[in-house]
PDB file of N, CA and C in Angstrom:
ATOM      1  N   UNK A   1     -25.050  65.652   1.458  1.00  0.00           N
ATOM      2  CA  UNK A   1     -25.641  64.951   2.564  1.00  0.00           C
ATOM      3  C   UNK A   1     -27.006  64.377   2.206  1.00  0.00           C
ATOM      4  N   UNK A   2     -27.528  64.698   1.279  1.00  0.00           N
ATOM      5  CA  UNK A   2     -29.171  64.370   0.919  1.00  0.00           C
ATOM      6  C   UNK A   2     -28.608  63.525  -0.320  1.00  0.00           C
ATOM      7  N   UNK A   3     -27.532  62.979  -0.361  1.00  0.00           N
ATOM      8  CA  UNK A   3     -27.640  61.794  -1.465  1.00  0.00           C
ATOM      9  C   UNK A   3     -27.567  60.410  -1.162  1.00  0.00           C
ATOM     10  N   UNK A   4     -28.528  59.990  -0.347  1.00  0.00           N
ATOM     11  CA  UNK A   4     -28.934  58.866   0.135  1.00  0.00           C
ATOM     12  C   UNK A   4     -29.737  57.956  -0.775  1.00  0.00           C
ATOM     13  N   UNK A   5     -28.915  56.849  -1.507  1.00  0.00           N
ATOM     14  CA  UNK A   5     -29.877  56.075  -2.394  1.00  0.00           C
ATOM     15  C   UNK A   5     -30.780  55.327  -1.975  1.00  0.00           C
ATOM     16  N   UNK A   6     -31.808  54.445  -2.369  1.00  0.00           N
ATOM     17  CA  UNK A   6     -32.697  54.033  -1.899  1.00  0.00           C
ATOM     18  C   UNK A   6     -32.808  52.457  -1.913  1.00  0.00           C
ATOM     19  N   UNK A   7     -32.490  51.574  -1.036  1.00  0.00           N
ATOM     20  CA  UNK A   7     -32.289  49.937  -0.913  1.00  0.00           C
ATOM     21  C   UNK A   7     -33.444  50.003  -2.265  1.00  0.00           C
ATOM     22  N   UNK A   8     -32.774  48.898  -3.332  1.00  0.00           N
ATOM     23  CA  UNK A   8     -33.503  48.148  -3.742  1.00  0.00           C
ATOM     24  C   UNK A   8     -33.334  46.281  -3.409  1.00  0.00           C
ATOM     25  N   UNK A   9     -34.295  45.711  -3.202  1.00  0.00           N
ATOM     26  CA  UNK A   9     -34.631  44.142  -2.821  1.00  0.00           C
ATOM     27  C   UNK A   9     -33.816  43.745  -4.282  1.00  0.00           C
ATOM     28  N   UNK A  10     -33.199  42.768  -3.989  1.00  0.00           N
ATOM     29  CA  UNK A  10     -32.248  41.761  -5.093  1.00  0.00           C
ATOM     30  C   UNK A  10     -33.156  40.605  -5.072  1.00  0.00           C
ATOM     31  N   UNK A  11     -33.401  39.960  -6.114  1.00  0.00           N
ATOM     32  CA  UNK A  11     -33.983  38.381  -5.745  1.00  0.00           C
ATOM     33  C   UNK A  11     -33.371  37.436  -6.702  1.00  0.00           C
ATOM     34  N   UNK A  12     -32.768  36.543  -7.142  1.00  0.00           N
ATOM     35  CA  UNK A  12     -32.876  35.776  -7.423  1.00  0.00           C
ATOM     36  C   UNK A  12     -33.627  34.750  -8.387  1.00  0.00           C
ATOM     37  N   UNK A  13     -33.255  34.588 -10.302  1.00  0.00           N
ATOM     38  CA  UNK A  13     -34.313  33.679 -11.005  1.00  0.00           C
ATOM     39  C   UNK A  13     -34.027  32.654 -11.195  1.00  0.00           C
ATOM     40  N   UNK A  14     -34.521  31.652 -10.565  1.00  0.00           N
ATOM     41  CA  UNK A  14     -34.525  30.366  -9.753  1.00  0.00           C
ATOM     42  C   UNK A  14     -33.935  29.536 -11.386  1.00  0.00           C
ATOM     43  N   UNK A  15     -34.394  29.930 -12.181  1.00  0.00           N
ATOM     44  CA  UNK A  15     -34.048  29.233 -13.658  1.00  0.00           C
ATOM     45  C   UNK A  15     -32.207  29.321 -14.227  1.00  0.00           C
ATOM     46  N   UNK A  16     -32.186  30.291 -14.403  1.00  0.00           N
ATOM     47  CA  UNK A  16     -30.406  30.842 -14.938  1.00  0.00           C
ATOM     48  C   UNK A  16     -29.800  31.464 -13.888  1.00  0.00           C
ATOM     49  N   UNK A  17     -30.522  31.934 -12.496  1.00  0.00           N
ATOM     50  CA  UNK A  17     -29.539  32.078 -11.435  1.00  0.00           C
ATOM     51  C   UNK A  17     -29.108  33.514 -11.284  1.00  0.00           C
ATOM     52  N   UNK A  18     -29.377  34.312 -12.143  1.00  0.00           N
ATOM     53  CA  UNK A  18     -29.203  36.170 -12.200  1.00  0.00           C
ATOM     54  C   UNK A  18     -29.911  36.766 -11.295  1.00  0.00           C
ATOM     55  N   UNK A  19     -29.060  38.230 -10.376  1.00  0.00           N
ATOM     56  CA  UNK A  19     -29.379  38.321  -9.579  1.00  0.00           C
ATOM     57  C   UNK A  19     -30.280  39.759 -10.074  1.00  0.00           C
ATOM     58  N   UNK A  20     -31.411  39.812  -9.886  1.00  0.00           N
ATOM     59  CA  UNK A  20     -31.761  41.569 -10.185  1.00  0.00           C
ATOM     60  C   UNK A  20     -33.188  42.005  -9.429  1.00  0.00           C
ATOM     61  N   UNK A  21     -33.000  43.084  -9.652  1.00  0.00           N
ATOM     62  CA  UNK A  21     -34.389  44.165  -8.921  1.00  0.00           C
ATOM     63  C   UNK A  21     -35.322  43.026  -8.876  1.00  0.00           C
ATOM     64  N   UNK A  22     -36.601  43.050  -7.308  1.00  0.00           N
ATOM     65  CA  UNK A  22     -37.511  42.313  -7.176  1.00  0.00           C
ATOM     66  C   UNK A  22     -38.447  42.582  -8.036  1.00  0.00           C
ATOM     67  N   UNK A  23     -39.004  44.055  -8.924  1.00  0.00           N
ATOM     68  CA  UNK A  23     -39.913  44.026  -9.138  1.00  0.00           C
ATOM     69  C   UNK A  23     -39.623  43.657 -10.927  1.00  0.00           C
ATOM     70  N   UNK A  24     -38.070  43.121 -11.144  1.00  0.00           N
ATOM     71  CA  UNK A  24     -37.710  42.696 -12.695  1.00  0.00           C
ATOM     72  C   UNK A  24     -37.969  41.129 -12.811  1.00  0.00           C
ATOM     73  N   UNK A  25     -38.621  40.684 -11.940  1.00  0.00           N
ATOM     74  CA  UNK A  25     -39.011  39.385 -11.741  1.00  0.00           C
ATOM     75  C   UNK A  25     -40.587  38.700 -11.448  1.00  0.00           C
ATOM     76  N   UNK A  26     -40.709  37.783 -12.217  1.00  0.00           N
ATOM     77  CA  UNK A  26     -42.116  36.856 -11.877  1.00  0.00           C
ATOM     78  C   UNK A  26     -41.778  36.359 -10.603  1.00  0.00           C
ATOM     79  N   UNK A  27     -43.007  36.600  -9.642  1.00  0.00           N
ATOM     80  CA  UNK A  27     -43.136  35.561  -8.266  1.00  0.00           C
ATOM     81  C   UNK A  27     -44.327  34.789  -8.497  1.00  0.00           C
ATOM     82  N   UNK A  28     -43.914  33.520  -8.228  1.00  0.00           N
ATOM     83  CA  UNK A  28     -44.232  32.730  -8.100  1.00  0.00           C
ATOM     84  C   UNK A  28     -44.560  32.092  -6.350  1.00  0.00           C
ATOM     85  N   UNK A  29     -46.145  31.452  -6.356  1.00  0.00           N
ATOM     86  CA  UNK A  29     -45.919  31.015  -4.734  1.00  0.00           C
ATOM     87  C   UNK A  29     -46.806  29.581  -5.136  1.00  0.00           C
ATOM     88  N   UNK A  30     -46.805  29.002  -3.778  1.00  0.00           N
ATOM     89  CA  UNK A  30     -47.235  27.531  -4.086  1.00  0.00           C
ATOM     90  C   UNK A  30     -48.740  27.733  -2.948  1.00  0.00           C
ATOM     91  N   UNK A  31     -50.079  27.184  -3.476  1.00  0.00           N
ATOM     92  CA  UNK A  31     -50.933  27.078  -2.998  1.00  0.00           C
ATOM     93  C   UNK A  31     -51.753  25.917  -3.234  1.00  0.00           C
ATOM     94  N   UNK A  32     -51.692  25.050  -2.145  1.00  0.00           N
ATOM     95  CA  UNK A  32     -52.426  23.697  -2.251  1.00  0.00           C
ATOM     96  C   UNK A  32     -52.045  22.614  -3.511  1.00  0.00           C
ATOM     97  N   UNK A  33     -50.775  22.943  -3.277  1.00  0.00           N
ATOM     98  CA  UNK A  33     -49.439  22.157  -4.493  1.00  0.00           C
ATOM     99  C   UNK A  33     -49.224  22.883  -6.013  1.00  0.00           C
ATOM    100  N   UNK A  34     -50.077  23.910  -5.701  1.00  0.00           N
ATOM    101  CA  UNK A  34     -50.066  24.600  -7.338  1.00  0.00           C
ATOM    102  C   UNK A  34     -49.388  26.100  -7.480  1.00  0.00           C
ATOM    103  N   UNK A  35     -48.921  26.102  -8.367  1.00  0.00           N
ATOM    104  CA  UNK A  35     -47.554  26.791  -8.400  1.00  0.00           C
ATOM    105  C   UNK A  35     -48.272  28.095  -9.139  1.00  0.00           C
ATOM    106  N   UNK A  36     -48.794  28.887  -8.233  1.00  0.00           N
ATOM    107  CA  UNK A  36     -49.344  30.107  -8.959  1.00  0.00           C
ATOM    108  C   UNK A  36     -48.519  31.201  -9.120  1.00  0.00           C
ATOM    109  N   UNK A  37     -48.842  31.797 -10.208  1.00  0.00           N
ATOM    110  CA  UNK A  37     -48.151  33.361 -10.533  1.00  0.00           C
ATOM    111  C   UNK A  37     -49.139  34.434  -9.996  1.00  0.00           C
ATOM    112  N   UNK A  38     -47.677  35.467  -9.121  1.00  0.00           N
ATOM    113  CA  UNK A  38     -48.042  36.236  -8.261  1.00  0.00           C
ATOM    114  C   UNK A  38     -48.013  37.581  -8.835  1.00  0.00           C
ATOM    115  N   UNK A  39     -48.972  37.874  -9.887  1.00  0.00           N
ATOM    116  CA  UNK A  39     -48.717  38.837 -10.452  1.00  0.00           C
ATOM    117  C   UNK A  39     -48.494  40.638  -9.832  1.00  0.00           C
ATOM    118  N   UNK A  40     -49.068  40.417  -8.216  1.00  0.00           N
ATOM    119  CA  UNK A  40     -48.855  42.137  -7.878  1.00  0.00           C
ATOM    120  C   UNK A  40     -47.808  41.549  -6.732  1.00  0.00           C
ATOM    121  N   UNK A  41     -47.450  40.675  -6.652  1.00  0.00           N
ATOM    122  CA  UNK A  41     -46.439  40.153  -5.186  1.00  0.00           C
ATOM    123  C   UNK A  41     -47.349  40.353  -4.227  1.00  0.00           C
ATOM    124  N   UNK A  42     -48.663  39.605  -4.016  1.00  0.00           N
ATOM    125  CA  UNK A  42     -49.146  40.064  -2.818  1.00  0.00           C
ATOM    126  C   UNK A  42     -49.458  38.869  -2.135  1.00  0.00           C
ATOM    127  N   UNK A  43     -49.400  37.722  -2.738  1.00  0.00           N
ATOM    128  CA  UNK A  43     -49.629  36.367  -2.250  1.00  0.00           C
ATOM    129  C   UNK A  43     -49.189  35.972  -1.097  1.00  0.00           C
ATOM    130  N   UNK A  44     -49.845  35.271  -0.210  1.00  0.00           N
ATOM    131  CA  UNK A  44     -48.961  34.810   1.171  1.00  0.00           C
ATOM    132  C   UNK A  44     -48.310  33.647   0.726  1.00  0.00           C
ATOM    133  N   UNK A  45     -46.896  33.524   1.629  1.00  0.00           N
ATOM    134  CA  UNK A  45     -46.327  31.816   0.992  1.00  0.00           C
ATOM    135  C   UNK A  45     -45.126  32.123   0.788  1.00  0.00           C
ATOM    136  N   UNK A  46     -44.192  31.272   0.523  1.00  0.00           N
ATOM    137  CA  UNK A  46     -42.783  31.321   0.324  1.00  0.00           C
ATOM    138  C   UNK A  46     -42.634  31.850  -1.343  1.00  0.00           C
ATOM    139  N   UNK A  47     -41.737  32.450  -1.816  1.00  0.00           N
ATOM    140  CA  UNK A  47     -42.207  32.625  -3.228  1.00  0.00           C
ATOM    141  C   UNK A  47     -40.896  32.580  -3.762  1.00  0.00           C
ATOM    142  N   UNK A  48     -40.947  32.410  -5.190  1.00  0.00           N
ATOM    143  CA  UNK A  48     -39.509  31.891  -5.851  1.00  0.00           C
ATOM    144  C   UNK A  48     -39.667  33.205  -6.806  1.00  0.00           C
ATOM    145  N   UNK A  49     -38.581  33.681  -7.812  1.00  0.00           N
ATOM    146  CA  UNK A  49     -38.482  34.520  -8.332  1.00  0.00           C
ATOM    147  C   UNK A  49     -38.242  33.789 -10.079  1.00  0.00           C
ATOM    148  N   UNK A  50     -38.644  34.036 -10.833  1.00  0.00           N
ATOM    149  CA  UNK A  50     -38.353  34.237 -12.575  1.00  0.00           C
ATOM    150  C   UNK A  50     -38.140  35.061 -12.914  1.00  0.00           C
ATOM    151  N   UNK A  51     -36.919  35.274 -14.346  1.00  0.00           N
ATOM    152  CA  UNK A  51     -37.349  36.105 -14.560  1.00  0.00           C
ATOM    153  C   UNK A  51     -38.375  36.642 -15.767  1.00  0.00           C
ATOM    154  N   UNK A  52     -38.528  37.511 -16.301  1.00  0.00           N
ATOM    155  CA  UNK A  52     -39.256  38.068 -17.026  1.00  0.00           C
ATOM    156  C   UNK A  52     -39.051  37.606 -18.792  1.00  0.00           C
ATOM    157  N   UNK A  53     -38.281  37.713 -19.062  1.00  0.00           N
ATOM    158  CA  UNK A  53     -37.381  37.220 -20.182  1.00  0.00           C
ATOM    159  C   UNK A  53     -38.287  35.605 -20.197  1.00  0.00           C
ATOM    160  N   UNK A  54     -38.318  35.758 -21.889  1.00  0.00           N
ATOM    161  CA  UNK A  54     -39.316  34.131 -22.972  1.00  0.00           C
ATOM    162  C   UNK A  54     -38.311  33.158 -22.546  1.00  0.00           C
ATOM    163  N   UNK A  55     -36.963  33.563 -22.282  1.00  0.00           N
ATOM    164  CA  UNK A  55     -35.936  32.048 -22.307  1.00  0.00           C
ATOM    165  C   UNK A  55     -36.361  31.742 -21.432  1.00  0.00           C
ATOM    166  N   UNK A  56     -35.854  32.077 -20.199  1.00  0.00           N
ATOM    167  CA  UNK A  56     -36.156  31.650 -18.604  1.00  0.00           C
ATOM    168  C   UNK A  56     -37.925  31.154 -18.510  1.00  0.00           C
ATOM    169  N   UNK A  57     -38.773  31.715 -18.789  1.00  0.00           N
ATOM    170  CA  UNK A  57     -40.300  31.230 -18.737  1.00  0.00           C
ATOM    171  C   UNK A  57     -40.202  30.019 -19.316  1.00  0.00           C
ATOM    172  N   UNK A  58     -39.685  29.913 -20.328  1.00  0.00           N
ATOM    173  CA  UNK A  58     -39.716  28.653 -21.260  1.00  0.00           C
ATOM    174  C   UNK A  58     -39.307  27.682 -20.733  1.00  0.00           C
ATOM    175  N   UNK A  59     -38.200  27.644 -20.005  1.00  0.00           N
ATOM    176  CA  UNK A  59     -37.205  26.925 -19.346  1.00  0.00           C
ATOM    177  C   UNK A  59     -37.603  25.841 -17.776  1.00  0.00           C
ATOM    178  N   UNK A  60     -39.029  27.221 -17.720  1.00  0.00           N
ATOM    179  CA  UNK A  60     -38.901  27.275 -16.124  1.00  0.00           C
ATOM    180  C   UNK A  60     -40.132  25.238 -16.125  1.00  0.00           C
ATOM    181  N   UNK A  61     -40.526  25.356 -17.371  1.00  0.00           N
ATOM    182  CA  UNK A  61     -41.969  24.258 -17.779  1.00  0.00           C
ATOM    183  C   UNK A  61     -40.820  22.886 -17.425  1.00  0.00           C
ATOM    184  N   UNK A  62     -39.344  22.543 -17.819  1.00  0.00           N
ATOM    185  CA  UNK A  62     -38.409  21.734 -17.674  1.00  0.00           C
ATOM    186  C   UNK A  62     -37.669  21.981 -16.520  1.00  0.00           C
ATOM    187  N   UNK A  63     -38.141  22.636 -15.554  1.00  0.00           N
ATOM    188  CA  UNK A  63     -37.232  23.136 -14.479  1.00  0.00           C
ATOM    189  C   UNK A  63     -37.921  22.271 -13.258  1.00  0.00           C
ATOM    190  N   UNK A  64     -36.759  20.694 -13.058  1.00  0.00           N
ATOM    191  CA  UNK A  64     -37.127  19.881 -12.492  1.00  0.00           C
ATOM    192  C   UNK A  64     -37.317  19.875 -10.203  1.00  0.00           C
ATOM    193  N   UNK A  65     -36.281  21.139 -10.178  1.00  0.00           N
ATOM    194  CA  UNK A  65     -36.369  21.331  -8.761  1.00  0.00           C
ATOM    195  C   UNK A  65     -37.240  22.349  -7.812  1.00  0.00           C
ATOM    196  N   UNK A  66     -38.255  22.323  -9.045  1.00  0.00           N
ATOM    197  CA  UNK A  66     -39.558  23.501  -8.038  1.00  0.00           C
ATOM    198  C   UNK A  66     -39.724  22.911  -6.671  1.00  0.00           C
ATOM    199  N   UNK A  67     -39.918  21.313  -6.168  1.00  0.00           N
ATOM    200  CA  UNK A  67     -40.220  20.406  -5.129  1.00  0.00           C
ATOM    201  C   UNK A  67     -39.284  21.375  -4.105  1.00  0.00           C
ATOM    202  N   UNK A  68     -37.790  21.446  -4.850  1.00  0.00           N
ATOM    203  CA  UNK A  68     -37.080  21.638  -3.606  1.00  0.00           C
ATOM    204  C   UNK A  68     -36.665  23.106  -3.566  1.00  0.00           C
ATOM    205  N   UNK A  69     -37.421  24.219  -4.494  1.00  0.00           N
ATOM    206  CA  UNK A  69     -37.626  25.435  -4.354  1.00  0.00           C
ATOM    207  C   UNK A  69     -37.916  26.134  -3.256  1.00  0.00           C
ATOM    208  N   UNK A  70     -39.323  25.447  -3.407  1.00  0.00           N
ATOM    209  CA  UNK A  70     -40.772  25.306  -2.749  1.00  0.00           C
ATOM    210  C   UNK A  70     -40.868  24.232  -1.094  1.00  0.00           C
ATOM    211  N   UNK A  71     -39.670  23.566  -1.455  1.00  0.00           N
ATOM    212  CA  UNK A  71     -40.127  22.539   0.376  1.00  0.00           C
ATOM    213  C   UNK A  71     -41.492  22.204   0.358  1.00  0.00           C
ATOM    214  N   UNK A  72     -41.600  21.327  -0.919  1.00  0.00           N
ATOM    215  CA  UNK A  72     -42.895  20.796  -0.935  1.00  0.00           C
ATOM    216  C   UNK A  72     -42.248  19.219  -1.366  1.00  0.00           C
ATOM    217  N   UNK A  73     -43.060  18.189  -0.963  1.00  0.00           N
ATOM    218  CA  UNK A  73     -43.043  17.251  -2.032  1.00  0.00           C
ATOM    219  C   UNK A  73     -43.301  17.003  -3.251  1.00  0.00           C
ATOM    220  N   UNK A  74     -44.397  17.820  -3.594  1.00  0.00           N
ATOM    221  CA  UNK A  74     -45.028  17.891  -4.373  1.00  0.00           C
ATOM    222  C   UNK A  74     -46.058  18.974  -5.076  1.00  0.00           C
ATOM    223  N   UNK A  75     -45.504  19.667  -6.382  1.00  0.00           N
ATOM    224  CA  UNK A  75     -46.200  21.041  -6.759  1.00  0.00           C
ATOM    225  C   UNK A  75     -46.450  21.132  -7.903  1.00  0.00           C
ATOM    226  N   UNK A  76     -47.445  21.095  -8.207  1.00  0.00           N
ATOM    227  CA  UNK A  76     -48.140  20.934 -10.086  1.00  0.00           C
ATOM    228  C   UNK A  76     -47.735  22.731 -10.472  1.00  0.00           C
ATOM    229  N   UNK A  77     -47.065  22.569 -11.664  1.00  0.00           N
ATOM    230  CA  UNK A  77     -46.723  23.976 -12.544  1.00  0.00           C
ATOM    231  C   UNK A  77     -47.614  23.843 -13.728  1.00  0.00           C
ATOM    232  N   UNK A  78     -48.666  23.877 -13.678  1.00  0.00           N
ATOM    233  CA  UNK A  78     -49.717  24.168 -14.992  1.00  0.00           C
ATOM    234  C   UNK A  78     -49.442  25.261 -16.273  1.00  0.00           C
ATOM    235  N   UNK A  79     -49.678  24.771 -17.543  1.00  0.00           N
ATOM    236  CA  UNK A  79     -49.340  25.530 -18.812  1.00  0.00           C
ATOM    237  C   UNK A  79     -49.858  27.079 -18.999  1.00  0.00           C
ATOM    238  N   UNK A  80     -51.191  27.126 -18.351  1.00  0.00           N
ATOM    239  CA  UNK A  80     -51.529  28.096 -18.146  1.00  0.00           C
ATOM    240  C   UNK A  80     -51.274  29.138 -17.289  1.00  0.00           C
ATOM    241  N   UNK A  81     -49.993  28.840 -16.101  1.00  0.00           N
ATOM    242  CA  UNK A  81     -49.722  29.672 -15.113  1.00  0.00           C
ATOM    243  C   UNK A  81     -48.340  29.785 -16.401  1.00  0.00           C
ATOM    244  N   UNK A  82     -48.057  29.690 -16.888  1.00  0.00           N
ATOM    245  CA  UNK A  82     -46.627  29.637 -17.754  1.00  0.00           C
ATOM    246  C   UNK A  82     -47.188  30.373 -18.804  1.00  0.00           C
ATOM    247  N   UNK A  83     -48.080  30.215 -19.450  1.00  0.00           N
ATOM    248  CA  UNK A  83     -48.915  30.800 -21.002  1.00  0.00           C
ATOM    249  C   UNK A  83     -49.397  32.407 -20.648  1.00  0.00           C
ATOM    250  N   UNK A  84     -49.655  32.678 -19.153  1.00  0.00           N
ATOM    251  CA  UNK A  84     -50.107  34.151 -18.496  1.00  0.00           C
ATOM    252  C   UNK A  84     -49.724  34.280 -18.374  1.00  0.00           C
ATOM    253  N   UNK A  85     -47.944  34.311 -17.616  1.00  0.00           N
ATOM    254  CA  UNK A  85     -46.577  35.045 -17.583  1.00  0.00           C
ATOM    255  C   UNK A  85     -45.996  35.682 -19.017  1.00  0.00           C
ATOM    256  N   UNK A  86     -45.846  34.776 -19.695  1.00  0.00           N
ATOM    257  CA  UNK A  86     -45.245  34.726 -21.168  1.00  0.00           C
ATOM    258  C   UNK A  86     -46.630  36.414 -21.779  1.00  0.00           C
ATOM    259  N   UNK A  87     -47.743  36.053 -21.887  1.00  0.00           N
ATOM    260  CA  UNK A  87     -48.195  36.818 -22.379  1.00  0.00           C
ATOM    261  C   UNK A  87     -48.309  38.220 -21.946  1.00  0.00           C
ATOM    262  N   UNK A  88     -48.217  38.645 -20.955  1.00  0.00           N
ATOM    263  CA  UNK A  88     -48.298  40.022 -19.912  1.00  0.00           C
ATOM    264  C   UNK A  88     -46.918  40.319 -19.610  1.00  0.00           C
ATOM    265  N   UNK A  89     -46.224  39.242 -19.684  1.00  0.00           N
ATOM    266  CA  UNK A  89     -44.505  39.988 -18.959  1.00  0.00           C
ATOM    267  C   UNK A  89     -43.223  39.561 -20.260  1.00  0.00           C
ATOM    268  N   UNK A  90     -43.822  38.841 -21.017  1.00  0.00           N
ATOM    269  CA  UNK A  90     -42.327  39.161 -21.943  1.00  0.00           C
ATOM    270  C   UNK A  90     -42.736  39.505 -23.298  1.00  0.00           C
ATOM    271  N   UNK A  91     -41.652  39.756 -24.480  1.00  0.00           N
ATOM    272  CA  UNK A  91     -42.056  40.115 -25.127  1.00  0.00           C
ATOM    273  C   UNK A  91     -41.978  39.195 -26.137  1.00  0.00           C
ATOM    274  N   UNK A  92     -42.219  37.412 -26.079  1.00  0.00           N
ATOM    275  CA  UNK A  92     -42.328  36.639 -26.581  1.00  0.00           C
ATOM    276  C   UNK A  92     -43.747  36.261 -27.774  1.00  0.00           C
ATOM    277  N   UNK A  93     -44.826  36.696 -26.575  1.00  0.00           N
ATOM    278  CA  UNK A  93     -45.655  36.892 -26.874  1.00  0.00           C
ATOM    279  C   UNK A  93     -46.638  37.364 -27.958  1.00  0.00           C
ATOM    280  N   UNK A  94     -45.960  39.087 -27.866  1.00  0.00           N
ATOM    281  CA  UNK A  94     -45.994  40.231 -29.029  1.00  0.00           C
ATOM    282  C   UNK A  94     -45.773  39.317 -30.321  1.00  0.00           C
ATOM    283  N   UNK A  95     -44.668  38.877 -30.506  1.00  0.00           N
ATOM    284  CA  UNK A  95     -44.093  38.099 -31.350  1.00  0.00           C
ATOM    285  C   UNK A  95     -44.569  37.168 -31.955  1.00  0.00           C
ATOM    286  N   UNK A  96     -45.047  36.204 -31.275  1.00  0.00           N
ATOM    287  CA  UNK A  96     -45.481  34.829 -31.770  1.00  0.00           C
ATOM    288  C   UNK A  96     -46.581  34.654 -31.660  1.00  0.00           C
ATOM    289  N   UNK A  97     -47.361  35.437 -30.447  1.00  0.00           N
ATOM    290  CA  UNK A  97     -49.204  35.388 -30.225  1.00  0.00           C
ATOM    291  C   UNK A  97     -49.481  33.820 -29.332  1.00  0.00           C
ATOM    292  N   UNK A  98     -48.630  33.973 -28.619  1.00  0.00           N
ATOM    293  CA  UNK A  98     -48.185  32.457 -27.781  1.00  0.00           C
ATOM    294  C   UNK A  98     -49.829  32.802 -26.810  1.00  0.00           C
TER     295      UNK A  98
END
C-alpha cells in the first residue's frame, strides 16, 4: 500500500521531439524577443524545453520555428545563450573546450 510512485513532469525537446524528465532538459523562455536560458526553471514566460545532449544544442542555432514555439513574431537566439548551455549541461564541452 505505501508503493505509491511519484509523478514525474514529461516535457518535450522542441529540436528531435523526445519525450523525457523536466529536469533532463534546457528551458528556455523568451524575454523582450530574446531567447534566454533558464538555467534553475525559475523564469516567468512560456518556456520550450532542449535537450541536454551537444546534438540537439547544436541543432537548436538552425532550428528555424522558435517564432512559432514561442508565439512571438519575432525572437533573437544569441551564440552565447547556446555557448552557456553547451558548456554547463553537455558533455561537448569537456571535449572540445567549446
Amino acid at each position: 500500500m505505501g508503493n505509491k510512485t511519484k509523478h514525474v513532469a514529461q516535457r518535450t525537446c522542441i529540436v528531435c521531439r523526445k519525450k523525457k524528465a523536466k529536469q533532463e532538459l534546457n528551458r528556455l523562455v523568451v524575454m523582450d524577443n530574446k531567447v534566454l536560458w533558464d538555467e534553475f526553471y525559475k523564469l516567468p514566460g512560456r518556456g520550450a524545453y532542449v535537450c541536454k545532449s551537444a546534438n540537439c544544442i547544436i541543432k537548436l542555432q538552425n532550428f528555424r520555428n522558435l517564432q512559432k514555439t514561442f508565439r512571438k513574431k519575432t525572437v533573437e537566439l544569441k551564440k552565447e545563450t547556446i555557448k552557456s548551455m553547451m558548456e554547463k549541461t553537455s558533455d561537448y564541452g569537456d571535449k572540445n573546450g567549446f
